[in-house]
C-alpha atoms as a PDB file:
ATOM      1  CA  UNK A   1     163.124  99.925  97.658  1.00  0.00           C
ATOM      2  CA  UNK A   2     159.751  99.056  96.585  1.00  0.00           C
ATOM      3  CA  UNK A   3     160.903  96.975  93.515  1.00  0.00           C
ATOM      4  CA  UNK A   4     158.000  95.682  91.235  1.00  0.00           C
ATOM      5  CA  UNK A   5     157.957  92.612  88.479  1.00  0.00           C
ATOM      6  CA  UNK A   6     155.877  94.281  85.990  1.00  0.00           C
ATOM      7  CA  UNK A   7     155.887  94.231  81.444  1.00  0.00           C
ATOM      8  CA  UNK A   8     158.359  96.458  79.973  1.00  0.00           C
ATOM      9  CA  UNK A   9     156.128  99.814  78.286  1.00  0.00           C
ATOM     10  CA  UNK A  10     157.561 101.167  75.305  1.00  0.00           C
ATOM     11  CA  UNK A  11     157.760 104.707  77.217  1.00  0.00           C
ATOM     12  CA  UNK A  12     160.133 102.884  79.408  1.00  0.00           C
ATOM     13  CA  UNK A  13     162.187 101.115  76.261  1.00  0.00           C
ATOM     14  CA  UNK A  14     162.401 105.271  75.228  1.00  0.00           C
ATOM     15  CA  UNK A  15     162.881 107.251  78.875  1.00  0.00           C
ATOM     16  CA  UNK A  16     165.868 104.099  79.709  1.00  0.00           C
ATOM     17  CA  UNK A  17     167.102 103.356  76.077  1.00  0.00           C
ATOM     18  CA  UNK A  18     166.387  99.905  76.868  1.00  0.00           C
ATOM     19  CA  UNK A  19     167.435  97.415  74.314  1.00  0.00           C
ATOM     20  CA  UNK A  20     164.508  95.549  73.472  1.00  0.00           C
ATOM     21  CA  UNK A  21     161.654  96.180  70.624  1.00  0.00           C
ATOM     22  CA  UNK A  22     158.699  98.406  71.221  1.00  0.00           C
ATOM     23  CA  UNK A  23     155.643  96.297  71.357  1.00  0.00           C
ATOM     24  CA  UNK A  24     156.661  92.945  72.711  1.00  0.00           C
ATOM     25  CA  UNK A  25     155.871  91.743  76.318  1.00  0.00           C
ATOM     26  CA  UNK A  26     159.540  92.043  78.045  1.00  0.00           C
ATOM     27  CA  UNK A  27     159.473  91.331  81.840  1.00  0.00           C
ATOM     28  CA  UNK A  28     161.902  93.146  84.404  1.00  0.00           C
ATOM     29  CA  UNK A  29     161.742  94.921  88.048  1.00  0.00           C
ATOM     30  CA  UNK A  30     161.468  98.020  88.482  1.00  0.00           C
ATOM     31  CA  UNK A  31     161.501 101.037  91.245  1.00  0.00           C
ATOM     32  CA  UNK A  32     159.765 103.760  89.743  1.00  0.00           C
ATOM     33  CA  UNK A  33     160.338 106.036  93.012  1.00  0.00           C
ATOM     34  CA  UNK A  34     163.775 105.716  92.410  1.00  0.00           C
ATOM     35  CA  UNK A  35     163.737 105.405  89.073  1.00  0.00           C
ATOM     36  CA  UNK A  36     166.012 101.842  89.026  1.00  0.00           C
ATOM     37  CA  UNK A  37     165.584  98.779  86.853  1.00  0.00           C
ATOM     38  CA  UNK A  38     166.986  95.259  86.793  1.00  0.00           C
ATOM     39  CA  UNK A  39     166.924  92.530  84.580  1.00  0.00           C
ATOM     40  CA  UNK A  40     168.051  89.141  83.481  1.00  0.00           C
ATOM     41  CA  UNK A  41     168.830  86.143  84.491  1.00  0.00           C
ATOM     42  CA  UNK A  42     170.759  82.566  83.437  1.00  0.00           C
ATOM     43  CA  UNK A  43     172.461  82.194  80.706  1.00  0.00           C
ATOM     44  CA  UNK A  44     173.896  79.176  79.484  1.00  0.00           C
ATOM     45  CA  UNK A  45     173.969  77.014  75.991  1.00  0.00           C
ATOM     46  CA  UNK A  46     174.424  73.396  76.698  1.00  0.00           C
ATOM     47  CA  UNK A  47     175.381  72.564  73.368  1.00  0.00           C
ATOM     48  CA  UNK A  48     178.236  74.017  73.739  1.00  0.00           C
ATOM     49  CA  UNK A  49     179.186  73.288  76.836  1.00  0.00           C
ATOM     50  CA  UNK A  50     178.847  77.065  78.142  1.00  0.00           C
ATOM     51  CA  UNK A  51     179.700  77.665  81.802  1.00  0.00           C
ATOM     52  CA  UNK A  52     175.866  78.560  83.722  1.00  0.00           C
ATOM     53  CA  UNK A  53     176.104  82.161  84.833  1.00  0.00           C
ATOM     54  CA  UNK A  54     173.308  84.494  85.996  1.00  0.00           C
ATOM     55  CA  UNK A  55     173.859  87.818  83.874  1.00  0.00           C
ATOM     56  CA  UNK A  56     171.751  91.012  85.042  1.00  0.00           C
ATOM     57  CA  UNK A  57     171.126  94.434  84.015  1.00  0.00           C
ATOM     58  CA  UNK A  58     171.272  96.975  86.989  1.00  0.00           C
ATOM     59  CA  UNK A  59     170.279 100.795  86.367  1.00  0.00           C
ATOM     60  CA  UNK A  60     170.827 102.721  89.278  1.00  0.00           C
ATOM     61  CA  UNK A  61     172.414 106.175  90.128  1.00  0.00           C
ATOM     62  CA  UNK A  62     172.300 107.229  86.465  1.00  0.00           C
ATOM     63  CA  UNK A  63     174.713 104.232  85.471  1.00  0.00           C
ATOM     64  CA  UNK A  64     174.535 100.784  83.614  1.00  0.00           C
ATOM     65  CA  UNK A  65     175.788  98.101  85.236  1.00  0.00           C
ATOM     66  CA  UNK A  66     176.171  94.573  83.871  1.00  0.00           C
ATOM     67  CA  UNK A  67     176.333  92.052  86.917  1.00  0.00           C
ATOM     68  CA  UNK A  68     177.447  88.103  86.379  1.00  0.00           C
ATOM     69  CA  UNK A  69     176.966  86.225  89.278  1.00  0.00           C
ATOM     70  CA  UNK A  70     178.059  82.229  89.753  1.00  0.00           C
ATOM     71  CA  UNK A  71     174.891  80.031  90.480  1.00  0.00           C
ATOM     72  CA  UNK A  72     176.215  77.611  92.951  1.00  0.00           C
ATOM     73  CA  UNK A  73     173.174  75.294  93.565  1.00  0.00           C
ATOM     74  CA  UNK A  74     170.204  75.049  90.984  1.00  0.00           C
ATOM     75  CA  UNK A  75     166.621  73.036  91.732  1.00  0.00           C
ATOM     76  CA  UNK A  76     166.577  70.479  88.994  1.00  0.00           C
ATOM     77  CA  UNK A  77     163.112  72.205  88.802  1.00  0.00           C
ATOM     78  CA  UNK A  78     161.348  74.862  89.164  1.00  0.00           C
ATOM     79  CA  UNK A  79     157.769  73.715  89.625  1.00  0.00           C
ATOM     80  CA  UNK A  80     158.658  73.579  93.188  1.00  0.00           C
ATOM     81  CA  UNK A  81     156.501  76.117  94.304  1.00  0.00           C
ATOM     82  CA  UNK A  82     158.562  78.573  96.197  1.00  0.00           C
ATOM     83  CA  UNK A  83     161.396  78.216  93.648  1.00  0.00           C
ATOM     84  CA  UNK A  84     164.204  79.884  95.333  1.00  0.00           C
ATOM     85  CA  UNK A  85     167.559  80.547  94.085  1.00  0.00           C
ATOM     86  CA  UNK A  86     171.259  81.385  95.774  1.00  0.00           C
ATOM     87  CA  UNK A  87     173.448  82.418  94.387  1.00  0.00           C
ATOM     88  CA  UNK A  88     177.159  81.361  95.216  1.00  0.00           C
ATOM     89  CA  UNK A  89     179.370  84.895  94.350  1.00  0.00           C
ATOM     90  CA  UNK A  90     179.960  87.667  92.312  1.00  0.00           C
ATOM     91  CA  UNK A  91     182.094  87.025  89.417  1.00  0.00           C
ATOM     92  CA  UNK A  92     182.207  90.455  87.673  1.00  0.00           C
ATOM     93  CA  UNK A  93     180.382  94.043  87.690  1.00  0.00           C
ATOM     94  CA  UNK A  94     181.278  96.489  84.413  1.00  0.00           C
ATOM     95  CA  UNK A  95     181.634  99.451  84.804  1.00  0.00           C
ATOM     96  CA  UNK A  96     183.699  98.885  87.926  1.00  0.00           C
ATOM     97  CA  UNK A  97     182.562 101.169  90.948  1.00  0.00           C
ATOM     98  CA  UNK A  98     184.827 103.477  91.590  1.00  0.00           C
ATOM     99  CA  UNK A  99     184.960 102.652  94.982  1.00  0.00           C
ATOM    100  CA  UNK A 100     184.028 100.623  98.063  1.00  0.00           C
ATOM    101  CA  UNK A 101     181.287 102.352  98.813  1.00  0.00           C
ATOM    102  CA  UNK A 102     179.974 102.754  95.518  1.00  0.00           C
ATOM    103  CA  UNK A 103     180.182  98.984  95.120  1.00  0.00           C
ATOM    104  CA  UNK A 104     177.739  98.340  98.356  1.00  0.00           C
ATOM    105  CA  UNK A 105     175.210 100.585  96.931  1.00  0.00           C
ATOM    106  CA  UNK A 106     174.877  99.365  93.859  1.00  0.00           C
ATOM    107  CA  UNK A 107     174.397  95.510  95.434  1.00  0.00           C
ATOM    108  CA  UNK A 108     172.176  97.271  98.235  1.00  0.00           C
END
């Protein structure tokens, strides 16, 4: 899939429903071929002692799905130039696929 890191248009925000404001610089990846999105990333509020989760947006196959996935091992920074993050498992993808199959795609 030839995914691509690129700013959010407001066509987009209007062809996907996409839930941010027309006009401000929103980042995600994209696949226009296929016509798939994804975006997100951590989430976390220290203050209140929130558990660190990545949370993602995928659009694919006509469907919404919201994916939280458990960090495992974070850099303590990320000047160090290639940054690269793994993630430990999946904890949770709404809508459930229906099935097995439909699961591996939508990770594929």
């Amino acid at each position: 899939m030839p995914f691509i890191n690129e700013t959010v248009s407001d066509a987009d925000i209007d062809h996907y429903g996409l839930p941010f404001k027309k006009g401000l610089l929103r980042y995600w990846t994209h696949d226009r071929e296929t016509q798939r999105y994804l975006w997100g990333g951590m989430h976390e509020n220290p203050a209140y002692d929130d558990i660190r989760e990545g949370r993602f947006h995928l659009f694919t196959h006509g469907i919404l799905y919201v994916i939280t996935i458990d960090p495992g091992e974070v850099p303590t920074t990320y000047k160090i130039k290639p940054c690269r993050l793994e993630w430990k498992e999946i904890l949770g993808i709404r809508p459930e696929p229906a099935n097995a199959e439909l699961r591996r795609q939508v990770l594929a």
